[in-house]
N, C-alpha and C. Protein backbone atom coordinates (compact mmCIF):
# COMPACT_ATOMS: atom_id res chain seq x y z
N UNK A 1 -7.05 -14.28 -25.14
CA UNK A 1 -7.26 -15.05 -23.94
C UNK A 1 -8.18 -14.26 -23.00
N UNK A 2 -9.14 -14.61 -22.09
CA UNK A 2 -10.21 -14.25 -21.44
C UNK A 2 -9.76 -14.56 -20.14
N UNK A 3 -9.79 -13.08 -19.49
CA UNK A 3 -9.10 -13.43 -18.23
C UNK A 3 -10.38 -13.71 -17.33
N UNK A 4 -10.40 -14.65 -16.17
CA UNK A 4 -11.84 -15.01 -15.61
C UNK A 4 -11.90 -14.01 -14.05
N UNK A 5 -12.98 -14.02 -13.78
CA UNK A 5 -13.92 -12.73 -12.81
C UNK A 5 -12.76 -12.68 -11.50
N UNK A 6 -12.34 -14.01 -11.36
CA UNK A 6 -11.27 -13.95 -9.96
C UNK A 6 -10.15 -13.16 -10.24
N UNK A 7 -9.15 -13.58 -11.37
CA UNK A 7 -7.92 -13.02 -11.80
C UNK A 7 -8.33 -11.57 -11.99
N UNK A 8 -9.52 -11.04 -12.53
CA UNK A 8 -9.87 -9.50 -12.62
C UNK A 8 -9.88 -9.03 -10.76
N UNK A 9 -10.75 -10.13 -10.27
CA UNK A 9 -10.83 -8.78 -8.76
C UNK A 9 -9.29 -9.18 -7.90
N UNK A 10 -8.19 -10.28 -8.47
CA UNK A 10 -6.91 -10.52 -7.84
C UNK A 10 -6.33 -9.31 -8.06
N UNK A 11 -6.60 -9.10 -9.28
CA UNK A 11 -5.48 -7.82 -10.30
C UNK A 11 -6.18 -6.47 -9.61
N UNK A 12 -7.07 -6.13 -9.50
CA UNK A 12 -7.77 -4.85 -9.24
C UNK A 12 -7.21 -5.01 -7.97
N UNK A 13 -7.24 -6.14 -6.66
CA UNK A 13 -7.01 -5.44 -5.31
C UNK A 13 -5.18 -5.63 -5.54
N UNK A 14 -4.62 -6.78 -6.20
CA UNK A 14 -3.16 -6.02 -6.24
C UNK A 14 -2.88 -4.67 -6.20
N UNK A 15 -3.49 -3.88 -7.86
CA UNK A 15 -3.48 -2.52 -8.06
C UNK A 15 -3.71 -1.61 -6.80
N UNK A 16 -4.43 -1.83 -6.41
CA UNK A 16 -4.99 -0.84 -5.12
C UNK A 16 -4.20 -1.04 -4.47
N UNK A 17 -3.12 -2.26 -3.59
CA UNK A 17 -2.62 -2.24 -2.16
C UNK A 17 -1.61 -1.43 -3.33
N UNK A 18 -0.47 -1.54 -4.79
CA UNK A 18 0.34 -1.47 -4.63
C UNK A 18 0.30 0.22 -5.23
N UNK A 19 -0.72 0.78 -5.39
CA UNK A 19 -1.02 2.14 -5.52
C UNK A 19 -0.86 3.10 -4.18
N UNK A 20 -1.43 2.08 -3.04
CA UNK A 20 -1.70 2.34 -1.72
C UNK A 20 -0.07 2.73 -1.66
N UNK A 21 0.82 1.88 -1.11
CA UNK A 21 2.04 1.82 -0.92
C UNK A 21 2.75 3.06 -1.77
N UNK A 22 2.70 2.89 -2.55
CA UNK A 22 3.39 4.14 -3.53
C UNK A 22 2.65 5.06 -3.08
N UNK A 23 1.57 5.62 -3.11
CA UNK A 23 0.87 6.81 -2.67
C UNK A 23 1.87 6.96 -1.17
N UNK A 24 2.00 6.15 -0.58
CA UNK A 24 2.37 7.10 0.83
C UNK A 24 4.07 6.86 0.56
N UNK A 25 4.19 5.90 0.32
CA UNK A 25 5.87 6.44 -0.27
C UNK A 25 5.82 8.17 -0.54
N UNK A 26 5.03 8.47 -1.41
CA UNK A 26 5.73 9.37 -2.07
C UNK A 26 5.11 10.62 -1.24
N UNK A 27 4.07 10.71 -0.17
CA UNK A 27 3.89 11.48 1.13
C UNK A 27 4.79 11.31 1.95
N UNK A 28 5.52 10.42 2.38
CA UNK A 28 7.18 10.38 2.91
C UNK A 28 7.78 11.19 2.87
N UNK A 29 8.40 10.95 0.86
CA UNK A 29 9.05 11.64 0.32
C UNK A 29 8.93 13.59 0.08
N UNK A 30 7.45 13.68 0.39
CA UNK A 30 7.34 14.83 -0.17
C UNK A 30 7.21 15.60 1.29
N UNK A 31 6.74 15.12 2.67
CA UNK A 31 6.65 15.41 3.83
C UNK A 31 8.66 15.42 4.38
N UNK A 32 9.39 14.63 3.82
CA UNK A 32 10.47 14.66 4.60
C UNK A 32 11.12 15.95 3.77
N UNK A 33 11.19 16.51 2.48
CA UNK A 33 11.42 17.05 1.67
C UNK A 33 11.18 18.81 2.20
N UNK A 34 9.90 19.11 2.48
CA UNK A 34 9.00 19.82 3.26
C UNK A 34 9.84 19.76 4.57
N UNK A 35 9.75 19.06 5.12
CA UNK A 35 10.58 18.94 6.96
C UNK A 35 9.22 18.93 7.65
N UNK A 36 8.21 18.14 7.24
CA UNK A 36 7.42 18.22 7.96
C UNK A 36 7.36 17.18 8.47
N UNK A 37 7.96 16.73 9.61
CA UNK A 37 7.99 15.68 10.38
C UNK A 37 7.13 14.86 10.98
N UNK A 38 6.30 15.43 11.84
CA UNK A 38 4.75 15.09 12.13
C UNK A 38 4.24 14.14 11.23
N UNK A 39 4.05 15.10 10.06
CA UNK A 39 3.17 14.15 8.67
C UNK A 39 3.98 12.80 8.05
N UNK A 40 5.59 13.05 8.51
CA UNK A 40 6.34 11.84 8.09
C UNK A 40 6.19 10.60 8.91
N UNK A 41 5.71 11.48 10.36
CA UNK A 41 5.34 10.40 11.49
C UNK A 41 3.83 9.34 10.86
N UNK A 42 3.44 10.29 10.57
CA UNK A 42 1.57 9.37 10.14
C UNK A 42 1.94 8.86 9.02
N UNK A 43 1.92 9.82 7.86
CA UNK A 43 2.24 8.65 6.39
C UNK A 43 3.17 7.45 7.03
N UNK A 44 4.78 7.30 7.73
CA UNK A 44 5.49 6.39 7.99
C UNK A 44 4.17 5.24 8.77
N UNK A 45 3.47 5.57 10.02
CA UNK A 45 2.78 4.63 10.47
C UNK A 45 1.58 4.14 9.53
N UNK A 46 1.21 4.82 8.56
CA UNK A 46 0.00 4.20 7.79
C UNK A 46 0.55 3.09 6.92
N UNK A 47 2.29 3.86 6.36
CA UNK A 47 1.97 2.62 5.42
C UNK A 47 2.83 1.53 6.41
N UNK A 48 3.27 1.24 7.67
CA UNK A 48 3.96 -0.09 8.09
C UNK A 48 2.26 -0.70 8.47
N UNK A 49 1.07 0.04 8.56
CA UNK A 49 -0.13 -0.62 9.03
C UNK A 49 -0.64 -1.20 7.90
N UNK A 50 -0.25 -0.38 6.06
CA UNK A 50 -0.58 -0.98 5.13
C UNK A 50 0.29 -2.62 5.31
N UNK A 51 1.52 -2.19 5.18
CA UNK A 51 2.91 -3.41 4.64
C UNK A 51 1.59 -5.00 5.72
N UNK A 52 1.73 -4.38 7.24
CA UNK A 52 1.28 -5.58 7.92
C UNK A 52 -0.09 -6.13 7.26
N UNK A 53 -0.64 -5.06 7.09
CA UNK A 53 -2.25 -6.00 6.95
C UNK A 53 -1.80 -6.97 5.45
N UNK A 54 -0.41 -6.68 4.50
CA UNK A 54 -0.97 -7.27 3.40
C UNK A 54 0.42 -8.02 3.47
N UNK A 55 0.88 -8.17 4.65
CA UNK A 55 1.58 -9.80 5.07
C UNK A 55 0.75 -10.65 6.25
N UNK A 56 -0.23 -9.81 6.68
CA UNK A 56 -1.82 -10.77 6.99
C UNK A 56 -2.16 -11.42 5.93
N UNK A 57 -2.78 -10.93 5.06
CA UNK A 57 -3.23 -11.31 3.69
C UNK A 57 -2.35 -12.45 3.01
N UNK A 58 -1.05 -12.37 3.12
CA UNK A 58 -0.30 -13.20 2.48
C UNK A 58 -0.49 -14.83 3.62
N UNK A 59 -0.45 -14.69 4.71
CA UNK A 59 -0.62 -15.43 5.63
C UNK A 59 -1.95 -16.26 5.63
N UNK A 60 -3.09 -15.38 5.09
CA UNK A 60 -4.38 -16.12 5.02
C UNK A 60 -4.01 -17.70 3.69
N UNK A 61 -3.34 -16.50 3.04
CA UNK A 61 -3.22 -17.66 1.56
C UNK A 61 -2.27 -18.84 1.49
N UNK A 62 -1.12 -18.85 2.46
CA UNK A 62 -1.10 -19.92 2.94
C UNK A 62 -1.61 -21.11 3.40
């Protein structure tokens, strides 16, 4: 089956937001681990700025 040019760039920016998300999950994890608080402060605000922009996104597609 031949997947067509849309379903490829759907799947590629899925991959990316849900790489995004895990990537700072695991700067969370490795900053709270560390006790470095500060950095738990920024990774925590980057990814609730990721989560919103891609319940924007969900909102457009409505």
């Amino acid at each position: 089956m031949k997947i067509s040019k849309d379903d490829i760039e759907s799947i590629t920016n899925i991959n990316f937001t849900c790489n995004n998300l895990h990537d700072l999950s695991n700067d969370i994890y490795e900053s709270l681990m560390d006790g470095d608080y500060p950095e738990v402060r920024i990774h925590s605000q980057l990814l609730i700025q990721s989560v919103a922009e891609l319940i924007q996104s969900l909102e457009d597609e409505i």
